[in-house]
Protein backbone atom coordinates (compact mmCIF):
# COMPACT_ATOMS: atom_id res chain seq x y z
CA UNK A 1 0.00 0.00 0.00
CA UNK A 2 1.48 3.97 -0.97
CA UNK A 3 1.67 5.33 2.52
CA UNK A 4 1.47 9.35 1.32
CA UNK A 5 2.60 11.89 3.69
CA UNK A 6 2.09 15.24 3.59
CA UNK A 7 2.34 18.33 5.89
CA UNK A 8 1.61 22.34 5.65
CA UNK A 9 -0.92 24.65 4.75
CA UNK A 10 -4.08 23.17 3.17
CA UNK A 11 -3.10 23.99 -0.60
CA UNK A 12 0.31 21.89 0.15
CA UNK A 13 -1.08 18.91 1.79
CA UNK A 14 -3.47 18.29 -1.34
CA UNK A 15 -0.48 19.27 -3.97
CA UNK A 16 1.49 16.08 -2.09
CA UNK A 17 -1.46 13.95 -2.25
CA UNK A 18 -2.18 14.56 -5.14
CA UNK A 19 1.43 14.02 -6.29
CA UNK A 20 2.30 11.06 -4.57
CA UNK A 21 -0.93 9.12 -5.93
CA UNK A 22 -1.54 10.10 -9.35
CA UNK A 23 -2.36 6.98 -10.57
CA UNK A 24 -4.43 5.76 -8.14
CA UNK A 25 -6.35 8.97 -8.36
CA UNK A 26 -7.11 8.50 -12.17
CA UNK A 27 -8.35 4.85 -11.53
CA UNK A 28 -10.48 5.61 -8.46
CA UNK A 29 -12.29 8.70 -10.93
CA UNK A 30 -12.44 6.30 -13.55
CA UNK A 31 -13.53 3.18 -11.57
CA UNK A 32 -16.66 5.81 -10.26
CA UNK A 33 -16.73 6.69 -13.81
CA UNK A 34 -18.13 3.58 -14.87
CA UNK A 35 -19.83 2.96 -11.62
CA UNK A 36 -22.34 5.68 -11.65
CA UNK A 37 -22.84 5.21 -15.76
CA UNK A 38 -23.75 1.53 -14.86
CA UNK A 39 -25.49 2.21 -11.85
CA UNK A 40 -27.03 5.34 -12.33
CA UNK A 41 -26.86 6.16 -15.87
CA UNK A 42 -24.97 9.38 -15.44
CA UNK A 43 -21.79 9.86 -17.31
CA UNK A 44 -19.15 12.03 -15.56
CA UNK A 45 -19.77 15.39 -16.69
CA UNK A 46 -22.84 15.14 -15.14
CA UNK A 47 -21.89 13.59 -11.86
CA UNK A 48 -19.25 16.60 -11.53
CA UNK A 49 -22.25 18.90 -12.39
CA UNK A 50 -24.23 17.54 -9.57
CA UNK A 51 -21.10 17.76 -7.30
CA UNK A 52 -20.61 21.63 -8.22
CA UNK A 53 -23.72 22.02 -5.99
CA UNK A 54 -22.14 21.39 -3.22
CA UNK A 55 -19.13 24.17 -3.50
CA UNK A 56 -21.34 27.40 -2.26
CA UNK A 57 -21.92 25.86 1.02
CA UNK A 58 -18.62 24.30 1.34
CA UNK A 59 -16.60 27.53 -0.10
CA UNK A 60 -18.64 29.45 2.34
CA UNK A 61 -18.48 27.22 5.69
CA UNK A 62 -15.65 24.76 5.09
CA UNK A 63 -12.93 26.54 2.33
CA UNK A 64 -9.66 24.99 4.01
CA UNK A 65 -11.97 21.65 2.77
CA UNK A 66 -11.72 23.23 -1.31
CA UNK A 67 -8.91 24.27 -0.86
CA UNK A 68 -7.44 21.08 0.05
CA UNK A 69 -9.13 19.17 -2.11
CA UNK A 70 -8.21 21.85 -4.96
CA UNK A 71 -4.45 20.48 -4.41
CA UNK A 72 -5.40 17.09 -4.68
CA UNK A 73 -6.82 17.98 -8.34
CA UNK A 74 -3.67 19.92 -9.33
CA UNK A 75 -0.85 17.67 -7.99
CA UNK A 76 -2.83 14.68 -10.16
CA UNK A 77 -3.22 16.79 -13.04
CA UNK A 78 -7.17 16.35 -13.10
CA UNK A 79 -10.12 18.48 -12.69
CA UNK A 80 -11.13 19.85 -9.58
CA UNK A 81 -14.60 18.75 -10.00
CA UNK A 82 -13.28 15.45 -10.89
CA UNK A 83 -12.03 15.28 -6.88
CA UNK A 84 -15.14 16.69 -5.96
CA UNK A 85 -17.08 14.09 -7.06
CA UNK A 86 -15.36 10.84 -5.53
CA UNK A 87 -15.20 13.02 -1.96
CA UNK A 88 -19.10 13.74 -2.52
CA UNK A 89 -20.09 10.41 -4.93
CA UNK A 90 -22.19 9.17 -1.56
CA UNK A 91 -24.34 11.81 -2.37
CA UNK A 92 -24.45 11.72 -5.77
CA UNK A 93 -25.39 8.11 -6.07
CA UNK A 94 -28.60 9.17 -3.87
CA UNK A 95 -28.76 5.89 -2.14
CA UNK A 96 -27.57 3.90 -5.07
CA UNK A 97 -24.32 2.52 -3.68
CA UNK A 98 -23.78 0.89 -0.55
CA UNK A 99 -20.39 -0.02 0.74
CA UNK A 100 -21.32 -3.20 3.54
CA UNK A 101 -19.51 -3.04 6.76
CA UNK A 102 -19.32 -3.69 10.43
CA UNK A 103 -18.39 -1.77 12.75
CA UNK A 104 -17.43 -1.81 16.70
CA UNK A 105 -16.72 0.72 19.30
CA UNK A 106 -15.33 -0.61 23.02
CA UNK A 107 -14.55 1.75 25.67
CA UNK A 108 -13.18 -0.40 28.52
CA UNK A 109 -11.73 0.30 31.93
CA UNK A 110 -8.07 0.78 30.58
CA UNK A 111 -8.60 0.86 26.55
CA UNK A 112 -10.50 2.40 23.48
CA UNK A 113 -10.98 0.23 21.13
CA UNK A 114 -12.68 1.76 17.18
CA UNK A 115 -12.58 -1.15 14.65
CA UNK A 116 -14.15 -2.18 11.34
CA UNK A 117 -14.13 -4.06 7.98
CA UNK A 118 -14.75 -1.93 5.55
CA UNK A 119 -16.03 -4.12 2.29
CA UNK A 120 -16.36 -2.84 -1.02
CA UNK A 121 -16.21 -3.37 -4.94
CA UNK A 122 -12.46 -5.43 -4.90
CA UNK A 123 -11.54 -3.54 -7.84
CA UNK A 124 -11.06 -0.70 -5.44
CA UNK A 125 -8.38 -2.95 -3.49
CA UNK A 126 -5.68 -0.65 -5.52
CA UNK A 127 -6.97 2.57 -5.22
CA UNK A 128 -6.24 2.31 -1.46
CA UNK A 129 -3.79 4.67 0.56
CA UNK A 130 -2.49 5.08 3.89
CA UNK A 131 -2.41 8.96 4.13
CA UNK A 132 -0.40 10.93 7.16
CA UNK A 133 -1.17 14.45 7.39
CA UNK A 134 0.79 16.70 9.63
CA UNK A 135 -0.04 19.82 10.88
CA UNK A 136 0.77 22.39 13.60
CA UNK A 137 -3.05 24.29 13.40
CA UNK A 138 -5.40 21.19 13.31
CA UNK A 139 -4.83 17.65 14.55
CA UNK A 140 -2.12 15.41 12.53
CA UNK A 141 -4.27 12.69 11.08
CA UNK A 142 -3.39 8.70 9.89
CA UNK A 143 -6.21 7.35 7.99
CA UNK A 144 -6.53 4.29 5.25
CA UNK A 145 -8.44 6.04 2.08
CA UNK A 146 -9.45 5.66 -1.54
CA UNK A 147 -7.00 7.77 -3.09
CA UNK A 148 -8.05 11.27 -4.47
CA UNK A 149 -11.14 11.23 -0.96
CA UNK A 150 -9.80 13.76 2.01
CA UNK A 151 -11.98 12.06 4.79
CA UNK A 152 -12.22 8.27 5.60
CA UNK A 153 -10.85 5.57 8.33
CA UNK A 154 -8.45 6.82 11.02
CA UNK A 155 -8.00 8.73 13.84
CA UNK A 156 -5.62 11.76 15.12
CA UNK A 157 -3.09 12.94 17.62
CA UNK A 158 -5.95 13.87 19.81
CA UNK A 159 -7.19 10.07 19.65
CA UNK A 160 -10.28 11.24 18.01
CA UNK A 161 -10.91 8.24 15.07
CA UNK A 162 -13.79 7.61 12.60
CA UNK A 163 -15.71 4.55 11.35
CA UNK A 164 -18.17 4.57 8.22
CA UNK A 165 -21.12 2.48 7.33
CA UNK A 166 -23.13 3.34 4.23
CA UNK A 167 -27.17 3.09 4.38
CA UNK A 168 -29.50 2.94 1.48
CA UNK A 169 -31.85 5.80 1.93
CA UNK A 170 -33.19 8.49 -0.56
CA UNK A 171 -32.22 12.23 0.00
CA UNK A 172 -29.57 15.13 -0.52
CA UNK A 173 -29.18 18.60 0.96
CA UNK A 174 -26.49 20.20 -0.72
CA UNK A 175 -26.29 23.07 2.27
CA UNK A 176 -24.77 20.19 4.39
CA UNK A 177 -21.77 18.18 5.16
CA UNK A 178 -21.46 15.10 2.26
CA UNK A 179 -20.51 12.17 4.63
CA UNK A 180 -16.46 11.65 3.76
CA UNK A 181 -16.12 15.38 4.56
CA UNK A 182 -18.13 14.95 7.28
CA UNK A 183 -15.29 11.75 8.50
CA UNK A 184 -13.03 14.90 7.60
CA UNK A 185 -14.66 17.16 9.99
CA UNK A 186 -14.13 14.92 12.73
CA UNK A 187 -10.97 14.02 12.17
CA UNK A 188 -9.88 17.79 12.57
CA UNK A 189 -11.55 18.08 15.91
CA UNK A 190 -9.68 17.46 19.29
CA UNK A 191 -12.42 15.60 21.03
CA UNK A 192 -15.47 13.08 20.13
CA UNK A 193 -17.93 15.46 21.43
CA UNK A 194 -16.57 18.32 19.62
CA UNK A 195 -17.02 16.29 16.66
CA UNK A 196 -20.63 15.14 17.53
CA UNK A 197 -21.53 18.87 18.04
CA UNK A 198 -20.04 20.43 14.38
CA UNK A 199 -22.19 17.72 12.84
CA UNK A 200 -25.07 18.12 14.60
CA UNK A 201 -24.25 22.22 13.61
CA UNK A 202 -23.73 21.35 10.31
CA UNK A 203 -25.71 18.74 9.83
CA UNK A 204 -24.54 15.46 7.02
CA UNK A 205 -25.99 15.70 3.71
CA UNK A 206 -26.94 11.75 3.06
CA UNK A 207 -27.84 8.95 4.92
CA UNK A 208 -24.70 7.01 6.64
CA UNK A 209 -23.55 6.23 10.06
CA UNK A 210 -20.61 7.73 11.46
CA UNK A 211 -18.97 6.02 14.49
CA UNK A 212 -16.93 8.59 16.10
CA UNK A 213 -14.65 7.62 19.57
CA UNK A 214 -11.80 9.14 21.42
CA UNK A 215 -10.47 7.79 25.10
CA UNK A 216 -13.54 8.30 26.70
CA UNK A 217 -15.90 6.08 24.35
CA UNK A 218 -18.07 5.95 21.34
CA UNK A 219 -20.95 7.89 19.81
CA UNK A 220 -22.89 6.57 16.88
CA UNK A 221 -24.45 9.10 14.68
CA UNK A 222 -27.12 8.11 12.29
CA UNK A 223 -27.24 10.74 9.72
CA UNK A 224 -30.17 11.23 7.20
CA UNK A 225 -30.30 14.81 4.90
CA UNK A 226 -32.88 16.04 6.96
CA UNK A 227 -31.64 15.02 10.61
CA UNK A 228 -29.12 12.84 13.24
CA UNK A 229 -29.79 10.62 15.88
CA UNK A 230 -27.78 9.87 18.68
CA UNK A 231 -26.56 6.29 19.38
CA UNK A 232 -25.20 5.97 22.93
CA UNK A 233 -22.77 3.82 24.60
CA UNK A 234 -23.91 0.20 25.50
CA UNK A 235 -27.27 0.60 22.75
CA UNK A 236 -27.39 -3.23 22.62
CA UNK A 237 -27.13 -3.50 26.68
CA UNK A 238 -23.12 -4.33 26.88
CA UNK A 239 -21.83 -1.71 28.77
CA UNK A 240 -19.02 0.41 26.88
CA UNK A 241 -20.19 -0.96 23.23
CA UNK A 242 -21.78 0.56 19.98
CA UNK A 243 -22.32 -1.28 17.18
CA UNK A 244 -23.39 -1.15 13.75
CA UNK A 245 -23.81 -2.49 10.19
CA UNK A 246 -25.92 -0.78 6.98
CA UNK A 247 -29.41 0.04 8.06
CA UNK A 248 -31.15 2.34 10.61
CA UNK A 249 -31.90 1.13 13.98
CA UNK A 250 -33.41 3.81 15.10
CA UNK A 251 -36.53 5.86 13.74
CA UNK A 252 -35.80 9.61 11.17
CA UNK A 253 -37.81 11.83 10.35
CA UNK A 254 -39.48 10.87 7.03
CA UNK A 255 -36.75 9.48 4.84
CA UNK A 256 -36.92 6.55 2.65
CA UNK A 257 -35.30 3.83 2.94
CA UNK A 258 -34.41 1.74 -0.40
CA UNK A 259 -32.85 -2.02 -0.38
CA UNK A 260 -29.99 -2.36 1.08
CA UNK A 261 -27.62 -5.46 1.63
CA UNK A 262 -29.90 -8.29 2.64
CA UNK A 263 -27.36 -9.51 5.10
CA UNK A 264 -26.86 -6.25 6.95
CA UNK A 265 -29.51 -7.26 9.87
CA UNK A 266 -27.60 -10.75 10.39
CA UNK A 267 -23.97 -9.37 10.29
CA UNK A 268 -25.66 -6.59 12.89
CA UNK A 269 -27.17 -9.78 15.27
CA UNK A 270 -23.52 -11.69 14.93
CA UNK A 271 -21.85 -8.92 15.88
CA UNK A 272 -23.84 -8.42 19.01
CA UNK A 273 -23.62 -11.87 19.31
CA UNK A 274 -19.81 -12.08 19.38
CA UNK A 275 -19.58 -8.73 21.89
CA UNK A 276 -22.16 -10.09 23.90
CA UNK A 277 -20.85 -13.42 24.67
CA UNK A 278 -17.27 -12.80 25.23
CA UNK A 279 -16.24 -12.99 29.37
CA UNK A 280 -14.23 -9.97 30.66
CA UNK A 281 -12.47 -7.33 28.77
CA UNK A 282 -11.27 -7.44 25.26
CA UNK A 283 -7.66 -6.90 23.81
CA UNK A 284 -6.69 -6.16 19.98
CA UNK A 285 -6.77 -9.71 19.44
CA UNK A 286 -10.19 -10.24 20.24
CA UNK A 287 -11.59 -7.59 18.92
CA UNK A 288 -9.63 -8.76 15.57
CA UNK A 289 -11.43 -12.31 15.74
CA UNK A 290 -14.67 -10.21 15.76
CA UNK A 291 -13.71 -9.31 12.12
CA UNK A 292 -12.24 -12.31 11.18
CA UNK A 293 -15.97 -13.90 11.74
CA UNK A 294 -17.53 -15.74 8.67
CA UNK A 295 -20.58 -16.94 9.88
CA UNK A 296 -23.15 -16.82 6.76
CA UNK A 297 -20.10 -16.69 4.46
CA UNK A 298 -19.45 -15.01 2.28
CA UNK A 299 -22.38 -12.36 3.27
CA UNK A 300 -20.15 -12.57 6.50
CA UNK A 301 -18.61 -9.90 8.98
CA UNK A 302 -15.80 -11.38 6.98
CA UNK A 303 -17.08 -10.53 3.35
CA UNK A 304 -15.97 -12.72 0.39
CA UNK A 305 -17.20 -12.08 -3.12
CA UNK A 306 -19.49 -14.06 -5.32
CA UNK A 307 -19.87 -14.41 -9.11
CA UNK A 308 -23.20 -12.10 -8.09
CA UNK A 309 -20.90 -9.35 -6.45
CA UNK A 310 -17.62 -8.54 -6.04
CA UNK A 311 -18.22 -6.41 -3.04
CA UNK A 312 -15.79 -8.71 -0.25
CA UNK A 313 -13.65 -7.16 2.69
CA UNK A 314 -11.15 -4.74 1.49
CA UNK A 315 -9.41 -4.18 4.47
CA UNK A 316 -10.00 -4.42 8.67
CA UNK A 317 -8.67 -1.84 10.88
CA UNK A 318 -8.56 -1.95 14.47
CA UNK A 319 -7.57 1.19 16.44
CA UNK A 320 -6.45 1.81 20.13
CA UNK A 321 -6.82 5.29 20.90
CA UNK A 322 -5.51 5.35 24.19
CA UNK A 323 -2.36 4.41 22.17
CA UNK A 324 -2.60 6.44 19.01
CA UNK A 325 -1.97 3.66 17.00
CA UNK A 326 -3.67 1.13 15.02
CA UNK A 327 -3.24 -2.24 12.88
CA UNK A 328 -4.69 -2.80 9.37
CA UNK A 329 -4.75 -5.72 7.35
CA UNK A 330 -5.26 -5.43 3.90
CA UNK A 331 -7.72 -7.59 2.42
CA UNK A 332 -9.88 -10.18 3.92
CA UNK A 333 -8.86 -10.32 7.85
CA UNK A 334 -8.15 -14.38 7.77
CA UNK A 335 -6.01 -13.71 4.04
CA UNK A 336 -2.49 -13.24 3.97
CA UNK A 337 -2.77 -9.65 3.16
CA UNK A 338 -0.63 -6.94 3.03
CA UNK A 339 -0.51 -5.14 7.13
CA UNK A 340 -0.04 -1.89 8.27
CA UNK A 341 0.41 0.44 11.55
CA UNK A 342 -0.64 3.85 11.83
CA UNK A 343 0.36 6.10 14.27
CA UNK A 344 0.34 9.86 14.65
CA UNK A 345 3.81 9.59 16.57
């Protein structure tokens, strides 16, 4: 995996991005290329129109965001509203898409435990980078990303980190935060609840639930375009614990739902299942055979693809923010992928 580091001023930190993963850029916009012409019948030009919606809100409210995301688009050599659209394509797709994961947050009496698979189109396997930001005014940030997209799966120096699950629902408000920059947002915030508070500000333009956690525990946020919904600490009765897959659990205000992955209310059970049964306090390594489950395979916590779908487990991450660090495998979790260790040190 290109591990991409960058550092400075806004402008800078995209140029080096941008620089340092050309080519994974151009395949990521061209692999959402054909995606949304497939999928939605849209060729490019139009997605990027639809993304252009966005910019007055975000140029207004969030223009270190642009400008960032403006130096991705130069250092690649491709148009800004090509970068646009992969950071906003959640939006875009308007419920179309829906990447299937699990995810886990653990606050115990000595550790902090954020963890996921995140499982995806396996075409995208490539397209994946471990990008270190560095800064002096905001947070240094490690994260594991589709190249080209500012805001994904990581944490900071301030042990704030971010989990994503996408939901099938209908809806856009283009005066709100699209969901990656929303993962953005909180990753340039010093504190889970300062995080939870700019998005409930700010609100998060599609539906998608973002599992935010620093060293004192984990806050799942159910986001629709018209409102969020708080999911506390120990939702499914074990003390410390949030969970979550790729549907609502709890009731929003008027927003359709479309169908999502079948298997998203079993891989939801199982995971309560595995949490709920384990004795005592969990380490890495537990928490890691959580992922590694593949129960109902291959519409597992442990996704493998089909000759229906090629959507399997791209890669598991497992964070301890207490520590700053965290351990990703590459791949499925029980494959003899590629690892890696971020850490903000």
């Amino acid at each position: 995996m290109n591990t991409v580091h960058c550092k400075g001023e806004p402008l800078q930190i995209g140029l080096q991005h941008g620089e340092s993963a050309t080519e994974a850029i151009k395949r990521s916009i061209l692999f959402y290329s054909k995606l949304f012409e497939e999928n939605c019948k849209l060729e490019w030009d139009d997605v990027c129109q639809v993304a252009s919606k966005f910019l007055p809100f975000l140029r207004q409210e969030w223009p270190w965001l642009c400008e960032e995301m403006n130096g991705v688009a130069q250092g690649a050599g491709v148009p800004f509203l090509s970068i646009l659209a992969i950071n906003v394509r959640t939006e875009i797709a308007y419920g179309m898409f829906s990447d299937g994961c699990t995810s886990v947050a653990w606050k115990t009496n000595t550790e902090s435990f954020l963890a996921q698979n995140w499982d995806w189109q396996s075409e995208q396997t490539e397209n994946l980078i471990h990008l270190r930001i560095s800064r002096t005014s905001k947070p240094s940030i490690d994260m594991i990303t589709e190249a080209g997209i500012i805001g994904k799966i990581g944490f900071n120096d301030s042990g704030v980190g971010t989990c994503l699950n996408a939901i099938k629902a209908l809806g856009v408000d283009f005066g709100k935060l699209p969901c990656h920059l929303a993962l953005r947002v909180c990753l340039d915030s010093t504190s889970r609840d300062e995080a939870v508070s700019t998005l409930h500000r700010y609100g998060v333009a599609s539906a998608c639930h973002i599992l935010v956690a620093d060293v004192t525990g984990g806050r799942g946020l159910e986001c629709t375009h018209q409102d969020i919904v708080d999911l506390p600490m120990s939702t499914y009765g074990r003390l410390g614990v949030i969970t979550h897959t790729n549907h609502f659990i709890r009731q929003h205000s008027e927003t359709e739902t479309t169908s999502g992955m079948p298997d998203t209310i079993f891989r939801l059970r199982r995971i309560n299942e595995l949490v709920g049964s384990f004795e005592g306090e969990p380490h890495e390594g537990d928490i890691a055979s959580f992922l590694k489950d593949e129960m109902n395979y291959p519409a597992s916590i442990n996704r493998g693809h089909t000759e229906e779908s090629t959507v399997q487990t791209l890669f598991s991450i497992i964070m301890d923010l207490e520590q700053r660090t965290a351990h990703v495998k590459i791949g499925r979790p029980t494959e003899n992928g590629a690892e890696v260790v971020l850490s903000t040190e």
